[in-house]
C-alpha atoms as a PDB file:
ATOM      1  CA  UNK A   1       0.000   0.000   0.000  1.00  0.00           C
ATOM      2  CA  UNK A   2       1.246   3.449  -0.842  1.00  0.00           C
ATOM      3  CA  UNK A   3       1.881   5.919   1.872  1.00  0.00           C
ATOM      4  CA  UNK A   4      -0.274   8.852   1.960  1.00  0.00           C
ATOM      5  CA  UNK A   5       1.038  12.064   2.919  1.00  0.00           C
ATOM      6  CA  UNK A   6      -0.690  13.730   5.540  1.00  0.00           C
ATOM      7  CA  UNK A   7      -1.484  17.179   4.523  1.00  0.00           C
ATOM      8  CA  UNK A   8      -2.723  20.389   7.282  1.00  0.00           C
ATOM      9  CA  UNK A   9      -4.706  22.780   5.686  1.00  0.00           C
ATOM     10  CA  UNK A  10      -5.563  25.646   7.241  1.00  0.00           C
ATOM     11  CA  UNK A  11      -8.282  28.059   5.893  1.00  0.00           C
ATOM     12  CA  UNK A  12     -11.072  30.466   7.226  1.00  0.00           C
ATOM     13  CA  UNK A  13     -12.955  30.199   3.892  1.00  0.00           C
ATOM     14  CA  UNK A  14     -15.268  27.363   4.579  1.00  0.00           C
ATOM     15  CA  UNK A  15     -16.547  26.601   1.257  1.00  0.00           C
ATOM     16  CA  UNK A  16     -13.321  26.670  -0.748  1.00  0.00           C
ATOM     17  CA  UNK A  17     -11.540  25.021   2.270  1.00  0.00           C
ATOM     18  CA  UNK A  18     -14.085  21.626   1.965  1.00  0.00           C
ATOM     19  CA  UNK A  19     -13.390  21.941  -1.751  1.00  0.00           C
ATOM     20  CA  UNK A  20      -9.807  21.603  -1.336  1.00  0.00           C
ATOM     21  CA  UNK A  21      -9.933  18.750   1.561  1.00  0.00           C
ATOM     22  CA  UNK A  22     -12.028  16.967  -0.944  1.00  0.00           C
ATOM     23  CA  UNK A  23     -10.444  17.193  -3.509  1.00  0.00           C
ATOM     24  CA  UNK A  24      -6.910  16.103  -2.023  1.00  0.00           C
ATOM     25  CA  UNK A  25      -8.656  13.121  -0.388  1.00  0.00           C
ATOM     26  CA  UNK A  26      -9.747  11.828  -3.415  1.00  0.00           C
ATOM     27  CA  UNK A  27      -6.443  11.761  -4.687  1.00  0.00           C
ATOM     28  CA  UNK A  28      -5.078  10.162  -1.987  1.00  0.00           C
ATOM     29  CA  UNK A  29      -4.057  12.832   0.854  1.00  0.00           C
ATOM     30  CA  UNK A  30      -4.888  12.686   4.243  1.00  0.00           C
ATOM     31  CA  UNK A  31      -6.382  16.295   4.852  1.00  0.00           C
ATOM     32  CA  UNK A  32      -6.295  17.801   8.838  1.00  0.00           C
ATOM     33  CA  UNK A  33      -8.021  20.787   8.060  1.00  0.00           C
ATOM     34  CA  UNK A  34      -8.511  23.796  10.568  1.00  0.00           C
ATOM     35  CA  UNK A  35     -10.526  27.024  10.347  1.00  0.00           C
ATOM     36  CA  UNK A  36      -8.800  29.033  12.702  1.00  0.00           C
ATOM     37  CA  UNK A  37      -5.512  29.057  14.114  1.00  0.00           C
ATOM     38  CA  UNK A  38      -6.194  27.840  17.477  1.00  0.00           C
ATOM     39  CA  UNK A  39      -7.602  24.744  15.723  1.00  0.00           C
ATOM     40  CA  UNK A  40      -4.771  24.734  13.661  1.00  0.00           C
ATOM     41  CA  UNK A  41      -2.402  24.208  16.779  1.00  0.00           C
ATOM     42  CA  UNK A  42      -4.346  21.814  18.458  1.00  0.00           C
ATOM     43  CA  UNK A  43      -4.144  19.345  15.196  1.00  0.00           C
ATOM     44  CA  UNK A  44      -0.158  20.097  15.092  1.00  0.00           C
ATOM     45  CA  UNK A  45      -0.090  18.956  19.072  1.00  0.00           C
ATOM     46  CA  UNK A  46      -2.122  16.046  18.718  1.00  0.00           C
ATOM     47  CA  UNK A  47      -1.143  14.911  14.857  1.00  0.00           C
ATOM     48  CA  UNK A  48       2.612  16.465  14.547  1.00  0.00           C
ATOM     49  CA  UNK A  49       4.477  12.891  13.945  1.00  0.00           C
ATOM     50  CA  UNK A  50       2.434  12.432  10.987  1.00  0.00           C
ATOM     51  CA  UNK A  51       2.148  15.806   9.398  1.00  0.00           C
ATOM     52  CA  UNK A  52       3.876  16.023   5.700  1.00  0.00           C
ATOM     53  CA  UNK A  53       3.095  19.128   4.460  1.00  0.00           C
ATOM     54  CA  UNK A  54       1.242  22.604   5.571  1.00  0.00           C
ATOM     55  CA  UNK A  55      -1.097  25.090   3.431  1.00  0.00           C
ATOM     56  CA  UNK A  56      -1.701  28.125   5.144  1.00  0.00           C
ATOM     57  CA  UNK A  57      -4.105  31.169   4.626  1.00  0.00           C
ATOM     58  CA  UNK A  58      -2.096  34.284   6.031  1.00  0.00           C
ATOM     59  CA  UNK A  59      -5.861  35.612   7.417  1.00  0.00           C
ATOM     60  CA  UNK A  60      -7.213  32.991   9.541  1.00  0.00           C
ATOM     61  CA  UNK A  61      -8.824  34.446  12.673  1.00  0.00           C
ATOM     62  CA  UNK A  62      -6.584  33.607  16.412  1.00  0.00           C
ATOM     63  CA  UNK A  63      -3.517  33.040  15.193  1.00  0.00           C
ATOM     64  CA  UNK A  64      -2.500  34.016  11.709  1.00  0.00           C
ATOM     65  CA  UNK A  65      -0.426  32.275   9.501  1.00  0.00           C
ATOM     66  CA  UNK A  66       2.475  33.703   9.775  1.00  0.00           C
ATOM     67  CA  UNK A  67       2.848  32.842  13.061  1.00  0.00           C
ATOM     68  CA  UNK A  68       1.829  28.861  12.839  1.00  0.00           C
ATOM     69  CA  UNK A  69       4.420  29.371  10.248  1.00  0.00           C
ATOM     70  CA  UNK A  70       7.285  30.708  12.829  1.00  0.00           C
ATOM     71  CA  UNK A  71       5.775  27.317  15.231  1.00  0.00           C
ATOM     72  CA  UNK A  72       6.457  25.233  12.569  1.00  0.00           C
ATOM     73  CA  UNK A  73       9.516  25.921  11.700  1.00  0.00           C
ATOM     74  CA  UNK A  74      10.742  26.209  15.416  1.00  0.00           C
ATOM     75  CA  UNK A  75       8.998  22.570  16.543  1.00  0.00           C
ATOM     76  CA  UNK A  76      10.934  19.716  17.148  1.00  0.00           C
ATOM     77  CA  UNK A  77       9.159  17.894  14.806  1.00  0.00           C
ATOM     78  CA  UNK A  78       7.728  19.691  11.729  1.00  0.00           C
ATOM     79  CA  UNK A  79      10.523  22.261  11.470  1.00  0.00           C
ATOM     80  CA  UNK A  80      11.248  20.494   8.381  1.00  0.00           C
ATOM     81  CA  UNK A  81       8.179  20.293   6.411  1.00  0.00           C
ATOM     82  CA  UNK A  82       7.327  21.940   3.544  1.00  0.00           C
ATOM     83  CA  UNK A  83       5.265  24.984   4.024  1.00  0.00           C
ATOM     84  CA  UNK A  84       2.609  26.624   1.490  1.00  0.00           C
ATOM     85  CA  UNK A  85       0.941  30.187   1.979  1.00  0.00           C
ATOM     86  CA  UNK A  86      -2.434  29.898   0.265  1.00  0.00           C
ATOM     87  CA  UNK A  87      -4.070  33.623   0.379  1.00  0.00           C
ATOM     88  CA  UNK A  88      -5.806  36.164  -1.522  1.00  0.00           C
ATOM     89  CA  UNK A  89      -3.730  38.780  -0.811  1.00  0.00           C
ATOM     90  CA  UNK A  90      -0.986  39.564  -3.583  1.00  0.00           C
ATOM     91  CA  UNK A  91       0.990  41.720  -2.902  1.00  0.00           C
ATOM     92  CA  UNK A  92       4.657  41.686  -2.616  1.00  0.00           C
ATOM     93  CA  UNK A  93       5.602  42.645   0.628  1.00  0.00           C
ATOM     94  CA  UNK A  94       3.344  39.653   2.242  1.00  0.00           C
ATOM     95  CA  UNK A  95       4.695  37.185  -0.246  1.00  0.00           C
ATOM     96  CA  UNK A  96       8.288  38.308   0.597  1.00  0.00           C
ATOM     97  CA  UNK A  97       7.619  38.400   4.239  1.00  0.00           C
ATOM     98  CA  UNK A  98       5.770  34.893   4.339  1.00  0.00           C
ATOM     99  CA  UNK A  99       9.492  33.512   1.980  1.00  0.00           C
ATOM    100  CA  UNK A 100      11.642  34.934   5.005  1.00  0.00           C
ATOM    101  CA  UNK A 101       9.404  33.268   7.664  1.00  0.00           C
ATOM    102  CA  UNK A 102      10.666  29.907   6.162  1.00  0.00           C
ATOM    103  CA  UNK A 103       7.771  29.456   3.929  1.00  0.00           C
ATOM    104  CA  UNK A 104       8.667  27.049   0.678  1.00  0.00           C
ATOM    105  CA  UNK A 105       5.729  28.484  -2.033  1.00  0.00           C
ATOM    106  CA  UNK A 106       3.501  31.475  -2.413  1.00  0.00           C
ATOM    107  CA  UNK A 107       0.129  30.920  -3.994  1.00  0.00           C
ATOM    108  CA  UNK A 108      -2.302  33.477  -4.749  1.00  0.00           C
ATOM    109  CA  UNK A 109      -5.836  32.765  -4.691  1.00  0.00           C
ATOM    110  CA  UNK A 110      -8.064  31.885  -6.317  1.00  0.00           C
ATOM    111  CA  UNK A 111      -5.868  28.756  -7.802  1.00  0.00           C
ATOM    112  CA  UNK A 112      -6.903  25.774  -9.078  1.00  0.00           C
ATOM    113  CA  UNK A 113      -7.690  22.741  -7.226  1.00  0.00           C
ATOM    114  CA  UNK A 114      -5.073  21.105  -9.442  1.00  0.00           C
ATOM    115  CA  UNK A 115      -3.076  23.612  -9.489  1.00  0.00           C
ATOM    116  CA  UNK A 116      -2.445  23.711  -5.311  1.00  0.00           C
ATOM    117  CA  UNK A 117      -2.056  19.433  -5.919  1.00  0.00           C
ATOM    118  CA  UNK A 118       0.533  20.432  -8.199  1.00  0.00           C
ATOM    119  CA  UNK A 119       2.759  22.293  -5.564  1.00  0.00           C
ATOM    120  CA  UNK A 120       2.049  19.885  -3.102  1.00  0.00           C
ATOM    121  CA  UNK A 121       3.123  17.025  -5.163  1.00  0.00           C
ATOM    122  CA  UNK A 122       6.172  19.243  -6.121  1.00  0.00           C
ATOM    123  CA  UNK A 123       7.414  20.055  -2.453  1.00  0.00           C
ATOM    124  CA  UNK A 124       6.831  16.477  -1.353  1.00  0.00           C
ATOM    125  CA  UNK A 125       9.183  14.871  -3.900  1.00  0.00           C
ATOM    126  CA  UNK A 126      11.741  17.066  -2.923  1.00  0.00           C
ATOM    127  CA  UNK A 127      11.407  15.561   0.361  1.00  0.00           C
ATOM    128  CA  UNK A 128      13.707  12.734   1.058  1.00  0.00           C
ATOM    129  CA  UNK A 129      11.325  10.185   2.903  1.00  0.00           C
ATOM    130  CA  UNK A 130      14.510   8.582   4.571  1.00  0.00           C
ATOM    131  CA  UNK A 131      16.037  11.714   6.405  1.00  0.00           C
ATOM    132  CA  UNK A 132      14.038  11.541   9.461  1.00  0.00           C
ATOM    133  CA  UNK A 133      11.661   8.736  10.929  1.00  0.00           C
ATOM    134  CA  UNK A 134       9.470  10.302  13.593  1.00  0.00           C
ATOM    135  CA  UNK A 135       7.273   7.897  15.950  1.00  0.00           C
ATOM    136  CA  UNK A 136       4.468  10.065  18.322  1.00  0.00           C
ATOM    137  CA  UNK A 137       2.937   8.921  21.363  1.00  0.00           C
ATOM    138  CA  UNK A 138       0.652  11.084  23.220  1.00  0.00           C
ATOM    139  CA  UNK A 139       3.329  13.826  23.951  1.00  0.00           C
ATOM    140  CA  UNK A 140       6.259  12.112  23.184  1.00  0.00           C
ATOM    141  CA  UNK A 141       7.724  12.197  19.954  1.00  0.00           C
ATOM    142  CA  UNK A 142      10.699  10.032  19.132  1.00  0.00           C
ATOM    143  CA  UNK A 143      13.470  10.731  16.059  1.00  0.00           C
ATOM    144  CA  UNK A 144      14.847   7.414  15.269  1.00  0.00           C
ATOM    145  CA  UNK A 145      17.116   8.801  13.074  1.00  0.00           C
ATOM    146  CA  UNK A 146      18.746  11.284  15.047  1.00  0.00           C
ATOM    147  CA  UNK A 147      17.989   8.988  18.035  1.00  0.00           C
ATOM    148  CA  UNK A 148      16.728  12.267  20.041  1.00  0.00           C
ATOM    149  CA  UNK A 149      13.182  12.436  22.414  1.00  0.00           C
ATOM    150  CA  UNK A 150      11.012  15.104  22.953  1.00  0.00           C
ATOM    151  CA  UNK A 151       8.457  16.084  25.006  1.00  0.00           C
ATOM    152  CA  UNK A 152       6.797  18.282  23.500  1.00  0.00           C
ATOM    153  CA  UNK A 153       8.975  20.880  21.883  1.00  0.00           C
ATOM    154  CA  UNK A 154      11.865  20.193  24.974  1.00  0.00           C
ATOM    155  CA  UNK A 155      14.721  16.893  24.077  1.00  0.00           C
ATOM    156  CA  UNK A 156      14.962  14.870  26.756  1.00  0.00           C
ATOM    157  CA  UNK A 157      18.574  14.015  27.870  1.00  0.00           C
ATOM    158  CA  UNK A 158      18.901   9.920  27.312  1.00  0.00           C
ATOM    159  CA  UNK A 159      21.552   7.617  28.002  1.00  0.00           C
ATOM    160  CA  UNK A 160      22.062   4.823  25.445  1.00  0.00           C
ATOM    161  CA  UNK A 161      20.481   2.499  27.697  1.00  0.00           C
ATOM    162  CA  UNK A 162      17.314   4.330  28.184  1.00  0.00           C
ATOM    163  CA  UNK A 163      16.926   5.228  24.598  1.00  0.00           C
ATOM    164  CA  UNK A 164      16.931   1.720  23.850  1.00  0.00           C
ATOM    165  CA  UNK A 165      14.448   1.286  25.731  1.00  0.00           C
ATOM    166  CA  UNK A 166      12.037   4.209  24.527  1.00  0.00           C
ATOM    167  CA  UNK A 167      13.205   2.931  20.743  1.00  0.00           C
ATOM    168  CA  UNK A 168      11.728  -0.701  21.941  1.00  0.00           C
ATOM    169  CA  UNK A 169       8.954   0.401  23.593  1.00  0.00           C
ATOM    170  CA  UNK A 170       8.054   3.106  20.837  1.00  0.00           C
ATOM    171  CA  UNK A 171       8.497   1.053  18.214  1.00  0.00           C
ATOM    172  CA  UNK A 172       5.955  -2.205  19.160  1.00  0.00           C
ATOM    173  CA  UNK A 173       3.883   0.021  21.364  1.00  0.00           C
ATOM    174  CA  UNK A 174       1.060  -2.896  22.013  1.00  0.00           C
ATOM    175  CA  UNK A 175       3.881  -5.325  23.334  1.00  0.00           C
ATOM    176  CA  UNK A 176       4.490  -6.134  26.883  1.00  0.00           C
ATOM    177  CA  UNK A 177       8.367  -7.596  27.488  1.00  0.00           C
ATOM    178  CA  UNK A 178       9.969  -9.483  30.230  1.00  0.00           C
ATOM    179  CA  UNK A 179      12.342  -8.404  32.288  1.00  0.00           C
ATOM    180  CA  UNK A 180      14.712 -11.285  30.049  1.00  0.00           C
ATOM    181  CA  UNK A 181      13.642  -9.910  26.895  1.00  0.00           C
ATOM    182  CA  UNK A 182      14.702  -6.153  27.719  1.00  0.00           C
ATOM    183  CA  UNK A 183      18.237  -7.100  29.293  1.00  0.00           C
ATOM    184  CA  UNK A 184      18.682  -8.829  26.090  1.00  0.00           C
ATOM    185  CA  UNK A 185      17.273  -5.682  23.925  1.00  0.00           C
ATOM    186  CA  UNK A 186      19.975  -3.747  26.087  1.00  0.00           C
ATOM    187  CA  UNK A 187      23.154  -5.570  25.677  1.00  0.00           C
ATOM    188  CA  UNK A 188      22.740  -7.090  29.111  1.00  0.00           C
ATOM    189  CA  UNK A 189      23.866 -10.278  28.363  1.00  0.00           C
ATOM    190  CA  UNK A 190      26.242 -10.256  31.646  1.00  0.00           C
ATOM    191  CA  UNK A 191      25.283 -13.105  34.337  1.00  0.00           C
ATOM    192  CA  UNK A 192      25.783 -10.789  36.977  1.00  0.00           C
ATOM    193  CA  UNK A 193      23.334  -8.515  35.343  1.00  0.00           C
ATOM    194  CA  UNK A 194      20.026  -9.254  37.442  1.00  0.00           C
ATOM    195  CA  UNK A 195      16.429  -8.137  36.911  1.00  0.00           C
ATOM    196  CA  UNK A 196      16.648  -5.173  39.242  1.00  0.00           C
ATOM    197  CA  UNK A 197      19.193  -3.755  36.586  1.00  0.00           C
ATOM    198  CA  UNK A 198      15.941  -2.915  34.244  1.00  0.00           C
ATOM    199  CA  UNK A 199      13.482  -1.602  37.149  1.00  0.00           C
ATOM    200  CA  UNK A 200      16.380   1.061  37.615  1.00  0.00           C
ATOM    201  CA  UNK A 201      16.860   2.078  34.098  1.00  0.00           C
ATOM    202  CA  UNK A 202      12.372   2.032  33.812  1.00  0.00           C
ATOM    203  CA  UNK A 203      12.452   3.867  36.656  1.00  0.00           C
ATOM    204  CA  UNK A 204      15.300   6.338  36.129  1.00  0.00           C
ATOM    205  CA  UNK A 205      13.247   6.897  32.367  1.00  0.00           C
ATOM    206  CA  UNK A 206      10.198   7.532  34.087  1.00  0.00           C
ATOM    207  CA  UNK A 207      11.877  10.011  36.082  1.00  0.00           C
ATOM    208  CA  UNK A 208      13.304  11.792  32.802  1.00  0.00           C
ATOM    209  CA  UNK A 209      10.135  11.893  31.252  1.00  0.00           C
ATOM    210  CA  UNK A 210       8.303  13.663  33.582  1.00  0.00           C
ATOM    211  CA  UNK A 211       4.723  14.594  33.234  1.00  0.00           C
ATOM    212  CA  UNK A 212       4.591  11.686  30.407  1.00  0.00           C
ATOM    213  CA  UNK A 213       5.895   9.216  33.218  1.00  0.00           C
ATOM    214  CA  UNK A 214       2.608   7.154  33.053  1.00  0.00           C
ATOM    215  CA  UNK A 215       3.376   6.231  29.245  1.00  0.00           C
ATOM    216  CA  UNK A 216       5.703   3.442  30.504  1.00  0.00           C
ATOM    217  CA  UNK A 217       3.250   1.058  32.593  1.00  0.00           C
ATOM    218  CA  UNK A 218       4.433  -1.826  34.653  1.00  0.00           C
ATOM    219  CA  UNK A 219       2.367  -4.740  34.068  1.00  0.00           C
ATOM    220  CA  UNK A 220       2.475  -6.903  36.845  1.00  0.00           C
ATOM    221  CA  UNK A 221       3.505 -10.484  36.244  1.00  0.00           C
ATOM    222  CA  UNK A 222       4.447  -9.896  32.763  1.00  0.00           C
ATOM    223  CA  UNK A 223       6.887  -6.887  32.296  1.00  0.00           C
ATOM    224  CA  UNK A 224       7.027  -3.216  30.832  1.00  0.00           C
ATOM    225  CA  UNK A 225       5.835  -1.866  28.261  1.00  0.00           C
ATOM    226  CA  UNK A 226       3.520   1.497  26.589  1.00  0.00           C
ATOM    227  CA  UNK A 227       0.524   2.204  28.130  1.00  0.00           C
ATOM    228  CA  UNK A 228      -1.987   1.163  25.544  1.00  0.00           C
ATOM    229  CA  UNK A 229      -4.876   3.656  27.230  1.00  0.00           C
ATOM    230  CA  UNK A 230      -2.473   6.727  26.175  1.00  0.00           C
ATOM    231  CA  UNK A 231      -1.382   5.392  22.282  1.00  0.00           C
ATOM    232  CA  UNK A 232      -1.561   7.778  19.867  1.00  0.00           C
ATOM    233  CA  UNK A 233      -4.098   5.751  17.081  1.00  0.00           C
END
C-alpha cells in the first residue's frame, strides 16, 4: 500500500476550504483541516508525527499564519516540512515576508484545485522520505534517526540504555516484554546482570520523562511496556 502524505490545511474560507480537503482526499491525501488558528495548533499537538506538508491562509482568525508558520519551523518535529501560503492577498511585501518566515511556495488565490495538488506534489518529492523517521505517542515524539526524544517541543537528555528502551517500547507500542527480553534488547547479556538492573533504568526513564511518566506502565507479572490507554491511534 502506498503511503499517503498527511497534509494540514488551514483556511477560514469554509466553502473553498471543503473543496480543497475533498479534492486532495480523493487523490489520496490525508487532509487535517482547521478554520482558525487555534484549531490549527491543536491538530499540530495532537497529529505532529504524521504531518507532511502545511497550506496556510495568512488571514485565519486567532492566530494568523504567519505565526503557525514561525511554530512550525521552530517545533521539534515539523521544522522540516514543507510549508505553502495559500491567500488572496498579492501583494509583494506579504509574499516576501511569508518567503523569510521559512515558507517554501507562495500561492495566490483563487488557484486551481489542481493547481495547489501540483505544488504539493512538487514540495513532497523534494522531500527525502529517509532523512528523518518520527514515531508520536501522546506527547512524546521520538526521532529514530537522530535517536533524540522530545516532550513536546523540549529533548529529553537519554543515556544509550534508556533510549533503547524508549526505541523498543516506541516502536511495538502494544507489546508487553519481560524483564529477560529487555536485558537482552539492552546488551545485558552479563550473568551478573540481574532483573533489578531494568526496574532502575524504567524507573530512572520515568523520572526523565516527567509529566509523560505514566506512558511506561508496569504490568504486573508480565513486564514493561507502553501504556496502551495513552497510544496515539
Amino acid at each position: 500500500m502506498l503511503h499517503k502524505h498527511t497534509i494540514l490545511l488551514v483556511e477560514d474560507e469554509i466553502e473553498p476550504a471543503e473543496m480543497l480537503s475533498n479534492f486532495l482526499e480523493m487523490n489520496d491525501f490525508n487532509v487535517l483541516l482547521a478554520h482558525d488558528g487555534n484549531k490549527a495548533l491543536e491538530l499540530i499537538e495532537k497529529n505532529a508525527g504524521d504531518i507532511d506538508l502545511a497550506v496556510l491562509d495568512i488571514m485565519v482568525p486567532h492566530v494568523n499564519g504567519k505565526e503557525i508558520c514561525r511554530i512550525i519551523r521552530k517545533h521539534p518535529v515539523l521544522s522540516d516540512i514543507p510549508v505553502i501560503f495559500l491567500t488572496a492577498r498579492d501583494k509583494e511585501k506579504d509574499e516576501i515576508e511569508g518567503l523569510e518566515l521559512g515558507a517554501d511556495d507562495y500561492i495566490s488565490k483563487p488557484a486551481s484545485l489542481k493547481l495547489v495538488k501540483a505544488h504539493i506534489e512538487s514540495l513532497l518529492r523534494r522531500q527525502n522520505p529517509q532523512n528523518s523517521k518520527w514515531i508520536q505517542h501522546g506527547e512524546l515524539f521520538l526521532d529514530t534517526s537522530g535517536k533524540d526524544l522530545y516532550l513536546r517541543d523540549k529533548r529529553i537528555e537519554l543515556t544509550s540504555t534508556e533510549y533503547a528502551l524508549v526505541e523498543l517500547f516506541f516502536q511495538n507500542p502494544k507489546r508487553v516484554y519481560t524483564r529477560q527480553q529487555i536485558l537482552e534488547h539492552i546488551g545485558g547479556d552479563d550473568r551478573f546482570v540481574f532483573d533489578r538492573t531494568v526496574d532502575v533504568h524504567i524507573k530512572n526513564l520515568r523520572l526523565k520523562l516527567g509529566t509523560a511518566s505514566d506512558m511506561i506502565k508496569t504490568y504486573r507479572g508480565m513486564g514493561y511496556g507502553m501504556n496502551r490507554d495513552q497510544l496515539t491511534a
